[in-house]
Protein backbone atom coordinates (compact mmCIF):
# COMPACT_ATOMS: atom_id res chain seq x y z
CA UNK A 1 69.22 101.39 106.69
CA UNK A 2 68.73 97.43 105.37
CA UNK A 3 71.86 98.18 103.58
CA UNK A 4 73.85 99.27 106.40
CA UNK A 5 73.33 96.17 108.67
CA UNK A 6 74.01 93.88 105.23
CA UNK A 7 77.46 95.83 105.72
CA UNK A 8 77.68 95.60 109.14
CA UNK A 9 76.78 91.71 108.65
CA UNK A 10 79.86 91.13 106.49
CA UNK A 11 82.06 92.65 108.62
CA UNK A 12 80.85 90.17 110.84
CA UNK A 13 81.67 86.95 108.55
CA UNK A 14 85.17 88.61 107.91
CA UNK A 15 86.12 89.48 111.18
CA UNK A 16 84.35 87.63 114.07
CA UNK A 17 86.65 84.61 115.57
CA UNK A 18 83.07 83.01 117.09
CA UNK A 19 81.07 80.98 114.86
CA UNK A 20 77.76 82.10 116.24
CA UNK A 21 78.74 85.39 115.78
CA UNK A 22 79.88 84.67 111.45
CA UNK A 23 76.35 82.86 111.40
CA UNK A 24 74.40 86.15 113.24
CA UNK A 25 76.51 88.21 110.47
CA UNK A 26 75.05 85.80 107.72
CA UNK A 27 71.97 86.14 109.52
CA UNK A 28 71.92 89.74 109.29
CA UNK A 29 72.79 89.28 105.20
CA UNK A 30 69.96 87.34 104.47
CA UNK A 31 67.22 88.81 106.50
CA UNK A 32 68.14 92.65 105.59
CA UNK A 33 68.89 91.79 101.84
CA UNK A 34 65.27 90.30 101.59
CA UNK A 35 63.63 93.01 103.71
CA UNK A 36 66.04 95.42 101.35
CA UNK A 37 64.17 94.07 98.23
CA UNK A 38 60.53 93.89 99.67
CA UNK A 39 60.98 97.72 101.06
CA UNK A 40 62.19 98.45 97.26
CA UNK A 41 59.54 96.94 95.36
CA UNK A 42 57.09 98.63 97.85
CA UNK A 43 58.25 102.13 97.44
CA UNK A 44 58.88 101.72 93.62
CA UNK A 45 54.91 100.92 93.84
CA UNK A 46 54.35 103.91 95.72
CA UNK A 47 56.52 106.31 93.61
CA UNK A 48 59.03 106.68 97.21
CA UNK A 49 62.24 107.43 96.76
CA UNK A 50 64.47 105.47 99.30
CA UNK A 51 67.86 106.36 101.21
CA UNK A 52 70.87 104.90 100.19
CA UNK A 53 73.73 103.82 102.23
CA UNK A 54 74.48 104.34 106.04
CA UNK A 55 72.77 105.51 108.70
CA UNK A 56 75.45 107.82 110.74
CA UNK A 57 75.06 105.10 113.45
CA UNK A 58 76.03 102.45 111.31
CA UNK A 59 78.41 104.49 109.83
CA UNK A 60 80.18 105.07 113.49
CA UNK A 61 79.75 101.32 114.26
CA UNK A 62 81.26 100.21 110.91
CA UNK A 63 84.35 102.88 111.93
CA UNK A 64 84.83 101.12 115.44
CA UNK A 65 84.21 97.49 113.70
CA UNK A 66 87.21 98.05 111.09
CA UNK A 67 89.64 98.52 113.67
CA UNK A 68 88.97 95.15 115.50
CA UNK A 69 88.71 91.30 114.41
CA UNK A 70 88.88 88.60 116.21
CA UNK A 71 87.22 88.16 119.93
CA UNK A 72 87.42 91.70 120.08
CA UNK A 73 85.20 92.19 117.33
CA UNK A 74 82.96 89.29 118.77
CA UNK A 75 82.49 91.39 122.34
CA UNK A 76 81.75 94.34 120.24
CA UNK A 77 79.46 93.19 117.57
């Protein structure tokens, strides 16, 4: 879901020790929270109810991020 990889994207700012990998995380942010909104105003228009949250993937990946920081999160991510 867009608003699992905004999650996964802040983990990202918090825990990466790279700077390209804190600016992919931003990345991720901004790209997914403005595909997030255009997907939202689309399926309000079409009377679609949309998913919230995680996707079980992301939810695994989140699990695994939370446990590492630093370059370990960088190999990782």
């Amino acid at each position: 879901s867009q608003q699992g990889e905004i999650e996964l994207g802040k983990m990202a700012k918090e825990r990466a020790a790279s700077d390209q990998v804190k600016q992919f995380g931003q990345r991720m942010i901004e790209d997914h929270t403005k595909a997030n909104q255009q997907v939202t105003q689309l399926a309000k228009q079409e009377g679609v109810e949309l998913p919230e949250g995680m996707t079980a993937m992301q939810k695994e990946k989140a699990q695994k991020f939370s446990q590492l920081s630093g370059k370990e999160f960088d190999k990782a991510y």
